[in-house]
Protein backbone atom coordinates (compact mmCIF):
# COMPACT_ATOMS: atom_id res chain seq x y z
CA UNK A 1 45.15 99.42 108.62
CA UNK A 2 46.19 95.87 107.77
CA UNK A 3 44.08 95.80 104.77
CA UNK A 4 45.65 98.58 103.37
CA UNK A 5 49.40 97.49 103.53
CA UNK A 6 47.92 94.02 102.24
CA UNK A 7 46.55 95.54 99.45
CA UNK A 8 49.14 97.57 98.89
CA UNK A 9 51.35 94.96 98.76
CA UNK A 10 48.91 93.14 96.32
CA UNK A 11 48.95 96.16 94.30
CA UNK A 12 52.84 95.90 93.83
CA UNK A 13 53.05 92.32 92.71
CA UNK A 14 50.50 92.99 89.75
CA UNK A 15 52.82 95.83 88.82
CA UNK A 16 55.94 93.75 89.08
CA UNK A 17 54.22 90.89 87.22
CA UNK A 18 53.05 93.44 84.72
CA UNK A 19 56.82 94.71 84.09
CA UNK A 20 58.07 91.39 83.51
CA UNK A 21 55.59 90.61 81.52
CA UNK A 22 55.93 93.30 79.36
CA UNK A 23 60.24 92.77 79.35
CA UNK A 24 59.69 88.88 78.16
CA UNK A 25 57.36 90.54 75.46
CA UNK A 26 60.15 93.03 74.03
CA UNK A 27 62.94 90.62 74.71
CA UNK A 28 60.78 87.97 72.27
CA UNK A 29 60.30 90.48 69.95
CA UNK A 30 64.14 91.25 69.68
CA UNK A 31 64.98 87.43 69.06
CA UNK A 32 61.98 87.23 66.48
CA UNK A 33 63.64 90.07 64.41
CA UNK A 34 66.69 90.33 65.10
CA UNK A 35 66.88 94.19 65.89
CA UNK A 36 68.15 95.48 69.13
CA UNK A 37 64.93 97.06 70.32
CA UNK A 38 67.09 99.17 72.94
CA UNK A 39 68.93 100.61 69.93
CA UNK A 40 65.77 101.21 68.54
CA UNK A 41 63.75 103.03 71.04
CA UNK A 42 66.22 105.46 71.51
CA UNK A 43 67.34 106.18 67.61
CA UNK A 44 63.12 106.90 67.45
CA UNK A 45 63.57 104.15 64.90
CA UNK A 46 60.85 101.31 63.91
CA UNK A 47 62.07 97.75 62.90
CA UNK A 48 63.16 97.13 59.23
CA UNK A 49 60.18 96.00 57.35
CA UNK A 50 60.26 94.31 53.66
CA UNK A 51 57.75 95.42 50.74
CA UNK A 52 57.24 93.33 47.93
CA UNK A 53 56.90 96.37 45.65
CA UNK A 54 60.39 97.29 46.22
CA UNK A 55 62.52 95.98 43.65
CA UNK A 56 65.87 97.19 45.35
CA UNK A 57 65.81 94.25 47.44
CA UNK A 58 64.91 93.12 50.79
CA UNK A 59 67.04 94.32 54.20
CA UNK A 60 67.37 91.98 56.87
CA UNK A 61 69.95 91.37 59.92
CA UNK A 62 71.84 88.96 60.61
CA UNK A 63 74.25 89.12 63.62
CA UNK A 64 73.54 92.73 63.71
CA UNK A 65 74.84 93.36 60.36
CA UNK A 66 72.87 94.56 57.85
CA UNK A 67 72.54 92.83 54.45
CA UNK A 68 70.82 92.89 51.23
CA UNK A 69 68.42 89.68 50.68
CA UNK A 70 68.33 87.74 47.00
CA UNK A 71 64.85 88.96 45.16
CA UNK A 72 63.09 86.22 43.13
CA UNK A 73 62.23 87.93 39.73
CA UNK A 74 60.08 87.02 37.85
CA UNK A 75 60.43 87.25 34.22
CA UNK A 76 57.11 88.53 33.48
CA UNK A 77 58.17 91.76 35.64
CA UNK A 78 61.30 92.48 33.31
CA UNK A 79 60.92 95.12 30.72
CA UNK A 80 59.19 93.78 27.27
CA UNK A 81 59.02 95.93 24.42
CA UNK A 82 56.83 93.16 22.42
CA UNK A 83 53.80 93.71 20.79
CA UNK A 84 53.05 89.63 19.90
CA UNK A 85 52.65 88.45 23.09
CA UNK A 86 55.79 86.87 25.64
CA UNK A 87 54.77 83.89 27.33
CA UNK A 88 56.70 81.59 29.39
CA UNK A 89 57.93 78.54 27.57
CA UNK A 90 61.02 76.80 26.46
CA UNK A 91 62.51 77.60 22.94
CA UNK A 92 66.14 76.99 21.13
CA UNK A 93 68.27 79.13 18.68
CA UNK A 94 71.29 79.98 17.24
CA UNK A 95 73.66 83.20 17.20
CA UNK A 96 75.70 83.46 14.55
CA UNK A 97 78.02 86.38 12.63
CA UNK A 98 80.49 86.31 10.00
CA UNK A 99 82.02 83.76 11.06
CA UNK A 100 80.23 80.89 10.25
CA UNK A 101 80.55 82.00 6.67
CA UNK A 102 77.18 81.74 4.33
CA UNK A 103 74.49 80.09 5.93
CA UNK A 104 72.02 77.95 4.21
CA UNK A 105 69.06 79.52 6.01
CA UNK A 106 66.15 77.08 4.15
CA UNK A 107 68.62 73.64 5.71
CA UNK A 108 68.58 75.59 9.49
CA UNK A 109 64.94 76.21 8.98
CA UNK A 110 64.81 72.00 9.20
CA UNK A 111 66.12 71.47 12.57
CA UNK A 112 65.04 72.10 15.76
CA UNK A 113 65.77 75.92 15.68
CA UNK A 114 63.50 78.63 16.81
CA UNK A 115 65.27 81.65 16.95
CA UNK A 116 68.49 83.41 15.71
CA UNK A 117 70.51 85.76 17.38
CA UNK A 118 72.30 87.50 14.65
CA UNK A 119 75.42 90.10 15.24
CA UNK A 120 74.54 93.36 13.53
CA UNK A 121 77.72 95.00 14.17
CA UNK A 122 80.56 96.12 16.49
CA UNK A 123 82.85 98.95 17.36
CA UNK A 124 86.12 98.71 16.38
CA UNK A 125 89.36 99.37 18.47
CA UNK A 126 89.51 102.95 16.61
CA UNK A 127 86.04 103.56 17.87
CA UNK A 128 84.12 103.11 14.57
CA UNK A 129 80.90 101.60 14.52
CA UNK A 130 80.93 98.73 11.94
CA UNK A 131 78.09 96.48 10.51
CA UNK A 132 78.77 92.37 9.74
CA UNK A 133 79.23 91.43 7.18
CA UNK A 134 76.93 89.14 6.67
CA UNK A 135 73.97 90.70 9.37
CA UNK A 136 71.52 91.63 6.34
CA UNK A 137 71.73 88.90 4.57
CA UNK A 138 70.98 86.54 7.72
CA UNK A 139 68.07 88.22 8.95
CA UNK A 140 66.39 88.50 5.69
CA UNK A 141 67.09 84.50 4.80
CA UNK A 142 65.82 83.80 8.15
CA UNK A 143 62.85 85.63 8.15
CA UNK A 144 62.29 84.11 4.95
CA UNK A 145 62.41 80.70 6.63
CA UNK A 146 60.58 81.08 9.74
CA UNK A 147 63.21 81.63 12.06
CA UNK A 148 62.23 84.14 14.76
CA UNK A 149 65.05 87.24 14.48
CA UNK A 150 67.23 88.72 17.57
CA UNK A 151 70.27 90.60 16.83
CA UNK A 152 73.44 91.77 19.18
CA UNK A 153 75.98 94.49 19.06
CA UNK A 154 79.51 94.02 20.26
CA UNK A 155 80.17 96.98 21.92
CA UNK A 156 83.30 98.54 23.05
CA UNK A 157 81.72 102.48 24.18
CA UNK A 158 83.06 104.13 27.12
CA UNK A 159 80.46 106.67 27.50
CA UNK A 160 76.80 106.51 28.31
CA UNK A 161 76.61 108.48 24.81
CA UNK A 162 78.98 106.44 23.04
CA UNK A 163 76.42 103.98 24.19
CA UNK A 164 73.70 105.53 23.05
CA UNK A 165 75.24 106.21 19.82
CA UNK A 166 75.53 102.21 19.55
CA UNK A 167 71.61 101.54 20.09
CA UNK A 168 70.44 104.51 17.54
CA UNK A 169 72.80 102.73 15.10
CA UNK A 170 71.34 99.06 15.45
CA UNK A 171 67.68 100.54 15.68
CA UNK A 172 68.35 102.29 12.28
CA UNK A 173 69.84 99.18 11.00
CA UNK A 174 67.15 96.45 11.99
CA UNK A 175 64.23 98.80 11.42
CA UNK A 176 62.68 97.23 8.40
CA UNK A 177 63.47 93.37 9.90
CA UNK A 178 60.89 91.90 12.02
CA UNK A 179 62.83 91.67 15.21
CA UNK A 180 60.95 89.03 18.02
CA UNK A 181 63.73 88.66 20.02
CA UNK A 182 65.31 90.75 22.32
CA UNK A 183 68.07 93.44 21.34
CA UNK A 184 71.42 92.39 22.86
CA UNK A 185 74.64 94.04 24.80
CA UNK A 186 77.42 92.37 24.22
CA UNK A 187 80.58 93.35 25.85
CA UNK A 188 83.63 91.41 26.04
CA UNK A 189 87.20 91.85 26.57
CA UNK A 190 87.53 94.40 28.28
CA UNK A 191 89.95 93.62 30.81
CA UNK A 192 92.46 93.43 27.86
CA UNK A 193 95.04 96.07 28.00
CA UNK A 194 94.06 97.16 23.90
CA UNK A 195 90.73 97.12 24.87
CA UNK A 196 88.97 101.05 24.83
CA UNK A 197 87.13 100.09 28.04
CA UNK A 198 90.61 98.52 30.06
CA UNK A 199 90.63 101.65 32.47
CA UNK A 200 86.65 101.59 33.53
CA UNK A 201 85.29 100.49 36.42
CA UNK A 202 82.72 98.49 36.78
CA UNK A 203 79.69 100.90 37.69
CA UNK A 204 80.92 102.69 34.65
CA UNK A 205 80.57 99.48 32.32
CA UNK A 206 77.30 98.76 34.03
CA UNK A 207 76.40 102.51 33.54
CA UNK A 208 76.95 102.33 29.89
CA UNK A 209 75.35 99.05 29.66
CA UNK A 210 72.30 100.61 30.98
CA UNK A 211 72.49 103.38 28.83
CA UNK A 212 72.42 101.22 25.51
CA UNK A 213 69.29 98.91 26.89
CA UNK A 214 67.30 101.83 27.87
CA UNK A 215 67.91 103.79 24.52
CA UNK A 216 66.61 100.34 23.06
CA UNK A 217 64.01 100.24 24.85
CA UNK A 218 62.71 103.57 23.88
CA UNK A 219 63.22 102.45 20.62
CA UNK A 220 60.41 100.11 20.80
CA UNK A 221 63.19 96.95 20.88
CA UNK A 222 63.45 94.18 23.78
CA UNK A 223 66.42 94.83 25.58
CA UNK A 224 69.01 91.65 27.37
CA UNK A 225 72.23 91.50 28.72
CA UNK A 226 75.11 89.24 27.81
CA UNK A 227 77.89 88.25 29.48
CA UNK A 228 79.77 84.76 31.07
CA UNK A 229 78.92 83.52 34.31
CA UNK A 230 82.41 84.08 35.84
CA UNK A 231 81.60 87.64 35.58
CA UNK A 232 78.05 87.57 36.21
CA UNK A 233 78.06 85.94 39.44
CA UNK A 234 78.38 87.64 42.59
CA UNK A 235 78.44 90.66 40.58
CA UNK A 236 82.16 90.02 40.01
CA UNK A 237 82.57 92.33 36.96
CA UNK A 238 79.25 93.99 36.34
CA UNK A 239 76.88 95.25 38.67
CA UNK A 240 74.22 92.53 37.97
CA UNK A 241 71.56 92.77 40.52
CA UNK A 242 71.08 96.46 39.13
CA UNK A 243 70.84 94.93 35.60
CA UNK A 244 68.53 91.75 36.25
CA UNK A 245 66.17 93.73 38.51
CA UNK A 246 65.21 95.55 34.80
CA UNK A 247 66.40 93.43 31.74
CA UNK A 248 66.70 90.08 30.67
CA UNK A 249 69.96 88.24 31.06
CA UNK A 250 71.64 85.90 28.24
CA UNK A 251 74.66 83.94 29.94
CA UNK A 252 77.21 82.27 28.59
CA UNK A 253 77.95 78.87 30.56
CA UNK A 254 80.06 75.43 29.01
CA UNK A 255 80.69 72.79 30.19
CA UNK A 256 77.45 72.28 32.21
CA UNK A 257 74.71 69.25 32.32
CA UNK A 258 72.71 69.42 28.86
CA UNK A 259 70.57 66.57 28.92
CA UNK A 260 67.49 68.30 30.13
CA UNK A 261 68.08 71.84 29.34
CA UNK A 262 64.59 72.73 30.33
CA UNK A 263 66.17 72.61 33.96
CA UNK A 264 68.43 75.98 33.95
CA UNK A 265 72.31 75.49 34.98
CA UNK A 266 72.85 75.91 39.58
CA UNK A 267 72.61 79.20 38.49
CA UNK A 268 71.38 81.85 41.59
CA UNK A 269 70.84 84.97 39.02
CA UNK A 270 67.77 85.68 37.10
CA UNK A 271 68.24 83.95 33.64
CA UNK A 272 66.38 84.11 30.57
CA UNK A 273 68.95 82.73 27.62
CA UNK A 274 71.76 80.16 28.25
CA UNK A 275 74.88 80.15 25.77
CA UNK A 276 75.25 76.38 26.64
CA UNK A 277 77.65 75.39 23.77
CA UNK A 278 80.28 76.87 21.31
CA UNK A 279 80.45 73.79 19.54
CA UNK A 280 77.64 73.49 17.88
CA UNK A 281 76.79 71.79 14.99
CA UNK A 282 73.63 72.69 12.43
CA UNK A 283 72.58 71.56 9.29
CA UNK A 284 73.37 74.35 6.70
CA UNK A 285 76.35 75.87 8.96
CA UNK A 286 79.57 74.84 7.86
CA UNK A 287 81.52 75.94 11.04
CA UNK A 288 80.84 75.85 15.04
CA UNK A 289 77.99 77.50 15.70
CA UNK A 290 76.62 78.65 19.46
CA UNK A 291 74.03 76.73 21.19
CA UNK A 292 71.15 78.76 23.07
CA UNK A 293 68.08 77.80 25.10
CA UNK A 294 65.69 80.56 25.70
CA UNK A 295 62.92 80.40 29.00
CA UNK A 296 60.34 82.19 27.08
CA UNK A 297 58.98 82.75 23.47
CA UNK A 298 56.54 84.46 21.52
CA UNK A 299 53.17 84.08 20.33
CA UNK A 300 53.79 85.30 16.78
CA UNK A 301 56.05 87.64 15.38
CA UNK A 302 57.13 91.57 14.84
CA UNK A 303 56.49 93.61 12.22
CA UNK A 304 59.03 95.69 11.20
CA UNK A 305 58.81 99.24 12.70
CA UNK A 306 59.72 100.51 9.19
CA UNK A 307 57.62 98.69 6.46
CA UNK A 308 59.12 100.22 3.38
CA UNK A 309 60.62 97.97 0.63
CA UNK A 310 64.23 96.84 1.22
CA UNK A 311 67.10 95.63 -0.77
CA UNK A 312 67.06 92.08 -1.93
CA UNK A 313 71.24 91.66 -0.14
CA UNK A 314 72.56 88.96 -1.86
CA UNK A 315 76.04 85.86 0.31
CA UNK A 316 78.54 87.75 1.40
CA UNK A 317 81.44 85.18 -0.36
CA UNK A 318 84.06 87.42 1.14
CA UNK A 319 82.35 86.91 5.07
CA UNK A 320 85.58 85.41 6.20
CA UNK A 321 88.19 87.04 4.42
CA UNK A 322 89.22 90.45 4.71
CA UNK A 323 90.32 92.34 1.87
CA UNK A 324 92.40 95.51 1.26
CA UNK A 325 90.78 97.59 -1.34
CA UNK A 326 93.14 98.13 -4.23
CA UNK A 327 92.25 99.35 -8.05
CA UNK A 328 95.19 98.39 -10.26
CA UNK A 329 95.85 96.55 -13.42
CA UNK A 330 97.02 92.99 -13.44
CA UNK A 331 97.58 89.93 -15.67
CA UNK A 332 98.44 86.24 -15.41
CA UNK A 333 102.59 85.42 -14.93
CA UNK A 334 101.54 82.77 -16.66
CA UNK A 335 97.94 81.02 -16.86
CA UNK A 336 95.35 81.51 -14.24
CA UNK A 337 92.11 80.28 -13.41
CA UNK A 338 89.13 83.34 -12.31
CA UNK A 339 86.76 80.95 -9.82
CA UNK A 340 83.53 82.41 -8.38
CA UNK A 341 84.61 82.21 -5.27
CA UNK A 342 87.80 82.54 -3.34
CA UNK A 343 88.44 78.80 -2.77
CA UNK A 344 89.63 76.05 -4.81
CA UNK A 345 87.88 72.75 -5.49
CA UNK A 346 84.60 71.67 -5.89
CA UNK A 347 83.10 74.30 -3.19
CA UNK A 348 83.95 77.46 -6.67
CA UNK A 349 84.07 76.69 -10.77
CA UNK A 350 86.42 78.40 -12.80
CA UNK A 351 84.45 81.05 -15.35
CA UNK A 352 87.32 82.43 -16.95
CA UNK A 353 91.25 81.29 -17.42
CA UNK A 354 93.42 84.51 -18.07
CA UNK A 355 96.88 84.24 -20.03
CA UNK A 356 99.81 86.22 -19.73
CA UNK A 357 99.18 89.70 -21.46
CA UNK A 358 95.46 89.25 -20.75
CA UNK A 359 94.24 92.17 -18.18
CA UNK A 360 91.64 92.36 -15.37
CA UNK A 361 91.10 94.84 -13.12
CA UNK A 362 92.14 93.67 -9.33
CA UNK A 363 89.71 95.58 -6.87
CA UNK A 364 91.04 93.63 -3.34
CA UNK A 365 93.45 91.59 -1.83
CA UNK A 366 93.28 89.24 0.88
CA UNK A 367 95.91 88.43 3.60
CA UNK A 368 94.89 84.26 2.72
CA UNK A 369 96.08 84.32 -0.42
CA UNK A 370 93.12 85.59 -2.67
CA UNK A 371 92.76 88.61 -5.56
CA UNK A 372 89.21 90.03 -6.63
CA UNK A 373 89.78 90.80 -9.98
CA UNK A 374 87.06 91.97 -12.72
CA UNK A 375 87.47 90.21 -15.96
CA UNK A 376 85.12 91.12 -18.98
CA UNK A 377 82.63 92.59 -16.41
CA UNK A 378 82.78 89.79 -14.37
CA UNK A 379 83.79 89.86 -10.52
CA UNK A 380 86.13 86.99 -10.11
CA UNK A 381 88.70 85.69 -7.71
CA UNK A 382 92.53 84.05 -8.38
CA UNK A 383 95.37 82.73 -6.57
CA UNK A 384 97.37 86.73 -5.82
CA UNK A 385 100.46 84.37 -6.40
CA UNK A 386 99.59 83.72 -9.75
CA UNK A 387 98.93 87.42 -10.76
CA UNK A 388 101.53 90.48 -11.51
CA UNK A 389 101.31 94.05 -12.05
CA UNK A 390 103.86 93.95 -14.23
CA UNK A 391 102.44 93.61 -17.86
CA UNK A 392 105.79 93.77 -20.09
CA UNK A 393 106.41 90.66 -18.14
CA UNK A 394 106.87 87.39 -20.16
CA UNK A 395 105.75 83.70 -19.22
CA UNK A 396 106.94 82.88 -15.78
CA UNK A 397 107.51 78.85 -17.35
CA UNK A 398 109.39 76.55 -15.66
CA UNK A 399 111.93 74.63 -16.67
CA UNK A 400 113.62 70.66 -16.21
CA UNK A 401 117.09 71.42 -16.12
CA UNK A 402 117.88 67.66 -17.10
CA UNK A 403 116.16 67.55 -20.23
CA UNK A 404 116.61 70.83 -20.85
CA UNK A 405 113.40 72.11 -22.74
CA UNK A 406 110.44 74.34 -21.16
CA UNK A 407 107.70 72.81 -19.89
CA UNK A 408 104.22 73.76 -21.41
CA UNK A 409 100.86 73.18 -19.71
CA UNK A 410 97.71 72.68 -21.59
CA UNK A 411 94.89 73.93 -19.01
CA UNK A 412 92.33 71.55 -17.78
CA UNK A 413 90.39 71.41 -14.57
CA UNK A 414 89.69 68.02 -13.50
CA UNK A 415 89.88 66.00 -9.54
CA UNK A 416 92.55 63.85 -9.10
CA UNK A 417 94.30 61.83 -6.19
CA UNK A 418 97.16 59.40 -5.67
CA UNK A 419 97.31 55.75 -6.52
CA UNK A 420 99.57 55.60 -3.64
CA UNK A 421 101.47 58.23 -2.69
CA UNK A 422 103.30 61.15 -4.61
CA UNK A 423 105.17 64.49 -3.73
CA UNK A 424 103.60 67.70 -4.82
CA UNK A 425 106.13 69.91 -5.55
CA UNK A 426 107.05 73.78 -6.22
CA UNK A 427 108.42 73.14 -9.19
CA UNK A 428 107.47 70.42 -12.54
CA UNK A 429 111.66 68.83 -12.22
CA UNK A 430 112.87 66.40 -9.53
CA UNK A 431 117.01 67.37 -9.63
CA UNK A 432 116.17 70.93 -9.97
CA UNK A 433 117.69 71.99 -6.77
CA UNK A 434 115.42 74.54 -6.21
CA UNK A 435 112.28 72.18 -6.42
CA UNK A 436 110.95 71.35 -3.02
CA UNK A 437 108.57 68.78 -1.63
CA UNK A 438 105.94 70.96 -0.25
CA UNK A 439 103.03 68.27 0.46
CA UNK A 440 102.24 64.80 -0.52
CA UNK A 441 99.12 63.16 -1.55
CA UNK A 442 97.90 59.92 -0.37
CA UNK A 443 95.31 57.94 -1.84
CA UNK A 444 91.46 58.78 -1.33
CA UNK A 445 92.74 62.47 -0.65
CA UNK A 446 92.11 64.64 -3.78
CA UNK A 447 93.67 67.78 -5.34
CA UNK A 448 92.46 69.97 -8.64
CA UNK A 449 94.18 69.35 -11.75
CA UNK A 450 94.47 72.92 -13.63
CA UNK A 451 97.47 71.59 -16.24
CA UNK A 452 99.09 68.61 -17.92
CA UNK A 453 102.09 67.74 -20.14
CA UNK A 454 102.04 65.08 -21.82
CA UNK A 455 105.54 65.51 -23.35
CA UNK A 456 107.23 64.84 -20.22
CA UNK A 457 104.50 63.48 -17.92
CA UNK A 458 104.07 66.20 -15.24
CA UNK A 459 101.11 67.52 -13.88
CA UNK A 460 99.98 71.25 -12.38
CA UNK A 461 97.89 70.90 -9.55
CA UNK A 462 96.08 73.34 -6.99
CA UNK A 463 96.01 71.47 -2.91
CA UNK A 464 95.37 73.54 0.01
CA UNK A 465 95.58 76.80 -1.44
CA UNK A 466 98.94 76.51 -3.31
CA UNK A 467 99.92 75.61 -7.07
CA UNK A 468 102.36 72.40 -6.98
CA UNK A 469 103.78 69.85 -9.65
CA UNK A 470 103.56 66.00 -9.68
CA UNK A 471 104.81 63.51 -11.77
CA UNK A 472 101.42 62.56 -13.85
CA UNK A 473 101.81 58.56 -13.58
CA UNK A 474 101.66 58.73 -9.80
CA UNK A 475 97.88 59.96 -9.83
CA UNK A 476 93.98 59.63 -11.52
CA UNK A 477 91.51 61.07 -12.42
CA UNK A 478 88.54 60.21 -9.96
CA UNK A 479 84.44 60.46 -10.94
């Protein structure tokens, strides 16, 4: 009878050791996951478990709470229209629009540029879809010279169709341009009270964002994203972990360390394109250009989807003005010079001068000063000061009150500056009260000479956009 209670009590203790065995087991298993496997057991719930195929992210615990873990993407995975071949390396570009003016494309071509991002167009305040001025011409001089072609749209849509509208419009309009690049978003602004979008939210911006890039992707077109970092990170005014997990990002970030831009900025996004300057300076680009460093180029490049023939578009000389479209009748007040350009100087020549009672047709005025006028067939530009509609008008000539005869200008056109320093004035007299000091000339600094007198030794003179008068003895002529 012994031997039974002692195995019995044998018995017991293997249980008991089992038991706690099996307790230290769970309990480990709870600290190695961080679940509560009481919790779990009686929700009928296994522990959270991460798979690499799911691109909505990882979910993990941390102090019980449940969060969402950052997904390394890789930028092979991201959606790629291109035929030629993506492959990881490191490649620098441009993007320009109208305003850095007319680009020498062949002096660009030169430097270290790979790629252009060119604005193709934008929608206005009023909603209107509008191309650049100056998109054509830019992608057909750079794909002249080499340059690999990306375009963006400035977009201001508040509807996923409005959006979609947007990407049918560019993918008409780059269709017979061999596009390499990707096909950009661009939204800005929109926090502005005037701006169409002030009242969205953010899922609706991203929602339309992701409307336009999937539209372009169907369209056979690369799709990215661009916006700054301040509203990129920590999706603080887009939802971008929904965008990077599918398109390529281009973000805008100053300020930041550019001596080895192979290294991307402390960044914790996916990033394809960095906007690491809008100061830039290029050969062949008059004005500040943007500064871009891409992680990833091309093996050759696209064909254009439609390979018909296309217009030869000549410089858009009018890419920084905007003019009002007029058609009326005008003639000079009293002589004016017609330049091929609207600017004065050595940057235009003059083609035709126009007296009073001669007529050209003026087709467009600018709010800087400038008149397109036709003259004998010819589209020209003049001074809109200079000009009148009214063509009973006589000579506007002015006068020197103190020696009392008109004063008569023989045209010429000629670079002149100061042997020291003289006052340009508004009008050829210095005790006419109404003749003002309105700039002065120093020496080395140069201004056109359109008129002299040689009677009483004052000269007409065109500096910084204005007609003035200076006494002739104060200045040269320089080579």
């Amino acid at each position: 009878m012994k031997k039974v209670y002692i195995f019995a009590a044998i018995a017991i203790v293997i249980c008991v050791t089992l038991i706690i065995v099996d307790l230290s087991a769970r309990h480990k298993l709870n600290n190695e996951t961080g679940n509560d496997i009481e919790t779990l057991i009686e929700t009928n719930k296994e522990p959270e478990t991460t798979d690499s195929d799911d691109n909505s992210g990882d979910v993990v615990f941390e102090d019980g709470v449940e969060t969402e873990e950052k997904v390394e993407i890789d930028i092979n995975d991201l959606l790629n229209a291109s035929n030629v071949g993506e492959k990881q390396e490191i490649t620098y570009g441009i993007d320009v629009s109208r305003y850095q003016g007319v680009i020498d494309w062949a002096k660009v071509s030169e430097s270290n540029t790979s790629f252009a991002m060119i604005r193709v167009g934008y929608r206005d305040s009023s909603g209107v879809i509008t191309e650049d001025k100056t998109a054509k011409y830019n992608m057909q001089e750079a794909e002249k010279y080499g340059i690999k072609i990306g375009v963006y749209f400035f977009s201001t849509a508040v509807s996923a169709e409005e959006a979609q509208e947007e990407a049918d419009w560019v993918a008409d309009y780059i269709k017979q341009y061999s596009i390499t690049y990707p096909v950009v978003y661009d939204c800005e602004g929109f926090n502005k009270n005037t701006s169409r979008q002030f009242n969205l939210s953010k899922d609706e911006r991203t929602d339309i964002a992701m409307a336009f890039m999937d539209r372009i992707y169907d369209k056979g077109y690369t799709p990215m994203f661009y916006a700054a970092v301040n509203e990129l990170k920590d999706n603080a005014k887009w939802n971008t972990t929904q965008i990077e997990r599918k398109y390529k990002i281009w973000m805008a970030w100053y300020g930041q360390d550019t001596v080895n831009l192979e290294n991307k900025p402390l960044y914790d996004g996916q990033l394809s394109m960095w906007q690491y300057s809008n100061h830039g300076s290029i050969e062949g680009i008059d004005a500040d250009v943007d500064l871009n460093v891409a992680y990833f180029g091309y093996d050759g490049t696209e064909v254009a989807k439609d390979a018909s023939p296309r217009e030869e578009v000549a410089p858009n000389i009018e890419a920084l003005m905007d003019f009002i479209e007029v058609n009326e009748t005008v003639t000079a007040k009293n002589e004016t010079n017609l330049r091929d350009k609207p600017v004065q100087g050595e940057d235009s020549s003059i083609i035709f001068t126009i007296t009073n009672g001669q007529t050209a047709t003026r087709t467009g005025m600018s709010d800087d000063g400038w008149s397109r006028v036709i003259f004998n067939g010819v589209t020209c530009y003049a001074r809109t000061n200079l000009l009148t509609t009214d063509l009973s008008a006589t000579p506007q000539i002015s006068s020197d009150d103190n020696s009392g005869f008109k004063t008569k200008f023989t045209a010429c056109n000629e670079k002149v500056t100061a042997k020291e320093l003289v006052n340009l004035r508004s009008k050829p007299s210095v005790t006419d009260e109404d003749s003002m000091v309105i700039a002065t000339l120093s020496a080395g600094d140069t201004a056109i000479r359109t008129g002299i007198n040689t009677d009483v030794g004052w000269s007409r003179v065109e500096y910084n956009g204005q007609v003035l008068y200076c006494i002739s003895s104060y200045i040269y002529v320089v080579e």
